[in-house]
Protein backbone atom coordinates (compact mmCIF):
# COMPACT_ATOMS: atom_id res chain seq x y z
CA UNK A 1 143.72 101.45 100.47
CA UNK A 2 141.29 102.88 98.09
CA UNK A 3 141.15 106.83 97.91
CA UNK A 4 137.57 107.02 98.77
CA UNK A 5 138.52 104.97 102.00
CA UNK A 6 141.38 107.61 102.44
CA UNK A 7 139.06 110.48 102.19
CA UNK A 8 136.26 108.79 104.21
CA UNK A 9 139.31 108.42 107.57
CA UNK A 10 140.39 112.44 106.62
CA UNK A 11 136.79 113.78 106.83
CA UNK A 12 136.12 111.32 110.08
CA UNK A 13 139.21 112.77 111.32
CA UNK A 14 138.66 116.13 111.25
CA UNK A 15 135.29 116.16 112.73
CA UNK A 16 137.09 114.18 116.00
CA UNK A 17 139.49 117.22 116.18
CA UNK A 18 136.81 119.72 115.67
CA UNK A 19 134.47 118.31 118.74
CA UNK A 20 135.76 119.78 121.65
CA UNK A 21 137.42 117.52 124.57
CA UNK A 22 140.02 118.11 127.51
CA UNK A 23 142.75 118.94 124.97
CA UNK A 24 140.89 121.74 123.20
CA UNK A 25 139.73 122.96 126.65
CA UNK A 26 143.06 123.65 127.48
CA UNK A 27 143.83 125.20 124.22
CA UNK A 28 141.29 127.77 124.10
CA UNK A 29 141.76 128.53 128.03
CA UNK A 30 145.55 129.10 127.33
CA UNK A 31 144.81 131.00 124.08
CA UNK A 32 142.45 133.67 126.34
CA UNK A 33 144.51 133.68 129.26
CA UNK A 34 148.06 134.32 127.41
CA UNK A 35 147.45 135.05 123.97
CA UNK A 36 148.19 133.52 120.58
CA UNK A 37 152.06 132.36 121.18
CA UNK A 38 151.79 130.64 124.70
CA UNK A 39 148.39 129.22 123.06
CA UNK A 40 150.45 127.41 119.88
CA UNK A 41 153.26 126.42 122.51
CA UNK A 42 150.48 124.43 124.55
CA UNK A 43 149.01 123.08 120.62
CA UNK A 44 152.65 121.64 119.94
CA UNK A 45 152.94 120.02 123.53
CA UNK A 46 149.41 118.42 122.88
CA UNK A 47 150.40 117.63 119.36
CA UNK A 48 153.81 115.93 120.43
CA UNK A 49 152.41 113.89 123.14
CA UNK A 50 149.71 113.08 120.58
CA UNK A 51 152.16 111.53 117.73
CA UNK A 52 153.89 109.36 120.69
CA UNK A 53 150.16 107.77 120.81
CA UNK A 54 149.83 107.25 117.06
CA UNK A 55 153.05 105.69 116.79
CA UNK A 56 152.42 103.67 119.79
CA UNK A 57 149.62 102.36 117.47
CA UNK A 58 151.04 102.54 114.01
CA UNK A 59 154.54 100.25 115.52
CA UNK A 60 151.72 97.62 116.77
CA UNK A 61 153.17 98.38 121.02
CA UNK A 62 150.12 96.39 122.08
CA UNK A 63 151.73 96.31 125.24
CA UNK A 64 151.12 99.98 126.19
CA UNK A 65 147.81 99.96 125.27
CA UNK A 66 147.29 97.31 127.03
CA UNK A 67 149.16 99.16 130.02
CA UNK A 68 146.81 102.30 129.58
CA UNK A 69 143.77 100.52 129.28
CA UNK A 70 144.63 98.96 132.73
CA UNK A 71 145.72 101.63 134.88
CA UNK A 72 142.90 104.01 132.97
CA UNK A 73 141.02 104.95 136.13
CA UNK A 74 144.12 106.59 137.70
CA UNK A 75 145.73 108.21 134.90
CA UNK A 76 142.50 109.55 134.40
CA UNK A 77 141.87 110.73 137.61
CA UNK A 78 145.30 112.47 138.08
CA UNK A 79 145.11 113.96 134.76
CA UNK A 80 141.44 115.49 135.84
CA UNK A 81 143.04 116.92 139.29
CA UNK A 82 145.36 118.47 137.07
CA UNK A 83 142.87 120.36 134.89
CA UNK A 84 141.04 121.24 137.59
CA UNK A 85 144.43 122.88 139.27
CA UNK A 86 144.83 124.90 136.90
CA UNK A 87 141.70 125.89 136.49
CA UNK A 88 141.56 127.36 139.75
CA UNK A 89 144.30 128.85 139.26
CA UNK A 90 143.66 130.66 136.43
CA UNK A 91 140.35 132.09 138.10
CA UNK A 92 142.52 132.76 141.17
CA UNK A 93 144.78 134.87 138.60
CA UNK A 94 142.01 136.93 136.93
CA UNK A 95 141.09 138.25 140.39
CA UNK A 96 144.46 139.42 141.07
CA UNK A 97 144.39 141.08 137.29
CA UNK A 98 142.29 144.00 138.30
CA UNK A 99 145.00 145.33 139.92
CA UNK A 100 148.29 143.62 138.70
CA UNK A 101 149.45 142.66 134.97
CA UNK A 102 148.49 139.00 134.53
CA UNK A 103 151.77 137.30 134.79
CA UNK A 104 152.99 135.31 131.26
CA UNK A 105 153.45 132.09 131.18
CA UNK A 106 156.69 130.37 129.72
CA UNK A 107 156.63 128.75 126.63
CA UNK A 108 158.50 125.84 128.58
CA UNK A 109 155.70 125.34 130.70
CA UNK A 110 152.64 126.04 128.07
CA UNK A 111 154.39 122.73 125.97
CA UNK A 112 154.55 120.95 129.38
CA UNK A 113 151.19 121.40 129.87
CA UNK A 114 149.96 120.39 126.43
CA UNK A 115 152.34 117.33 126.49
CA UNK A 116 151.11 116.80 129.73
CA UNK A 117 147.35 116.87 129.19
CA UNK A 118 147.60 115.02 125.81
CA UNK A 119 148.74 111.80 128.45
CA UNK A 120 146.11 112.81 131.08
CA UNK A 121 143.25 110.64 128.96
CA UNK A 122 144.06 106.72 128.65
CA UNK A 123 141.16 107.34 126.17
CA UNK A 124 142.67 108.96 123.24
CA UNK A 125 145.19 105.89 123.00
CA UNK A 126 142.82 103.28 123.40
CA UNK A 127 140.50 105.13 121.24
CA UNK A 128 143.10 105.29 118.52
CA UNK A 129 144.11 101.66 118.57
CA UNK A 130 140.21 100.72 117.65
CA UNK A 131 139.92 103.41 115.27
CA UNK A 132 142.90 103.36 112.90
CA UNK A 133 142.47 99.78 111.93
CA UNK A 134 139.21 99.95 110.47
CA UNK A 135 139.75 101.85 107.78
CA UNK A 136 142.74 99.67 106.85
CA UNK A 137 142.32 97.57 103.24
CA UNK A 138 142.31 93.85 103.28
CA UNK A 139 145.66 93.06 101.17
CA UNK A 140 149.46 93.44 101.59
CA UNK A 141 150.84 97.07 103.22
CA UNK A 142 148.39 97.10 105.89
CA UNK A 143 151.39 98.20 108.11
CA UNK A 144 152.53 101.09 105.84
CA UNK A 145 148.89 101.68 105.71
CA UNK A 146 148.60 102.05 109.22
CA UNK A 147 151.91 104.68 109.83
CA UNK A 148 149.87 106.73 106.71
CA UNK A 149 146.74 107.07 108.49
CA UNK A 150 148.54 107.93 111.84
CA UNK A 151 150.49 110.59 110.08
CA UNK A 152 147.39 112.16 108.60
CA UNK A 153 145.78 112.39 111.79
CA UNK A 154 148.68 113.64 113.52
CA UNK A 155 148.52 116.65 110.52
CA UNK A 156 144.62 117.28 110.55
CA UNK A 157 145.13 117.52 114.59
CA UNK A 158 147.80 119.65 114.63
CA UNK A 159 146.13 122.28 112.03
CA UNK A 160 142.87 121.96 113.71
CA UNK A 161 144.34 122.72 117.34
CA UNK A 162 145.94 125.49 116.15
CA UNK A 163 143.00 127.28 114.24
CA UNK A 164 141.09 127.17 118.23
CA UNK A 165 144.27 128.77 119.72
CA UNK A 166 144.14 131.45 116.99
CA UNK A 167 140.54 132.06 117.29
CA UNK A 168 140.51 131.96 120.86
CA UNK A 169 143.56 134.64 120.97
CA UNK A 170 141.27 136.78 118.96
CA UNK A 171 138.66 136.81 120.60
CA UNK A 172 140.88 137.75 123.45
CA UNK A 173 142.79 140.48 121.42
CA UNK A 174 139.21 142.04 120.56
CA UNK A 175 138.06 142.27 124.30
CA UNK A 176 139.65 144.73 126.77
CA UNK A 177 139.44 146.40 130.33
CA UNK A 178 136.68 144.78 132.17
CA UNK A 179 135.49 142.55 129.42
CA UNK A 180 138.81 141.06 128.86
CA UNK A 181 138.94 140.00 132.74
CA UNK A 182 135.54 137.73 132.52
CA UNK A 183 137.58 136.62 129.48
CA UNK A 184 140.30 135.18 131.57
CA UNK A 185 137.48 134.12 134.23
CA UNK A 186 136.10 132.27 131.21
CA UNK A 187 139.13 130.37 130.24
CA UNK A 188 139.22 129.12 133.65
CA UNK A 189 135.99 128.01 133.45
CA UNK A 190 136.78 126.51 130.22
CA UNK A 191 139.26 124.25 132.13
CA UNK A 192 136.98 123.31 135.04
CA UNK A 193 133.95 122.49 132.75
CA UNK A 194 135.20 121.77 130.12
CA UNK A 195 138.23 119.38 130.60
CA UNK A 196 138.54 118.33 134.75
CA UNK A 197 134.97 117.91 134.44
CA UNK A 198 134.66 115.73 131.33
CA UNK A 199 137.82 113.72 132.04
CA UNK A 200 136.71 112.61 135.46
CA UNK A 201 133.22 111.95 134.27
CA UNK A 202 134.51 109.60 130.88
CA UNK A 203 134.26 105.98 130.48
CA UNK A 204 136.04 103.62 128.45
């Protein structure tokens, strides 16, 4: 693999992390809700379950892709009822913070959640086993090749889901009173609109 063609996959790379989807959604809605910690706890769930999927693709499991691609309507759809759980339950939360302390989530459960979302969309995996390959050279080493490029991805993801928690826990840090409650109202939306909604409505 030529550098250029190395460079080329990095920059492609990190505008895929940078557009928003159902795993940032839940990122940014965790970061606002709970602050910068819990927020990184849910990036490392996300980023785990995301490195089972690239090595999935890098050992050549055609099998499971093949498995995902099949059952994609219902792991879809569960994965959307999910988001949109705790969605609502987030805005159900930031109406009982006017009067009570908003209580913290677990670091347990904020990597659940992550690891739990990063398998709620079929698409990512599919989507990686038609994108890695392309920018693979012709010769010999195509398979060491392929574990490099899934390893770079896995890095670029990793430090670009973390810079959205930290922003997002910022932005949170920098509101207060009154202004930080629409904030957690927000981050529920966030998860409504922005993930359940955009999971149930994807397509393969």
């Amino acid at each position: 693999m030529s550098v250029e063609l190395y460079l080329l996959f990095a920059l492609a790379s990190a505008l895929l992390v940078a557009t928003p989807g159902p795993n940032v959604a839940l990122i940014v809605g965790t970061s606002l809700t709970h602050g910068a910690r819990t927020g990184l706890m849910t990036v490392a769930g996300v980023n785990i379950g995301l490195v089972i999927q690239l090595a999935v693709v890098a050992a050549g499991l055609a099998w499971v892709v093949d498995f995902f691609a099949r059952q994609f309507d219902a792991i879809r759809f569960v994965g959307a009822a999910y988001l949109l759980f705790l969605g609502i339950q987030t805005l159900r939360t930031s109406r009982k913070a006017a009067s009570t302390a908003i209580a913290p989530l677990s670091s347990n459960r904020a990597f659940a959640r992550g690891f739990a979302v990063a398998f709620a969309n079929p698409k990512t995996l599919i989507f990686q086993a038609a994108f890695l390959p392309q920018f693979l050279s012709s010769g010999e080493g195509r398979a060491r090749e392929l574990w490099l490029l899934a390893a770079t991805f896995a890095l670029i993801a990793a430090v670009g889901d973390a810079i959205w928690a930290i922003c997002a826990a910022r932005a949170r840090a920098a509101l207060s009173g009154r202004i930080q409650l629409w904030a957690d109202r927000i981050s529920g939306g966030i998860l409504i609109a922005g993930a359940g909604v955009l999971l149930a409505a994807s397509r393969r």
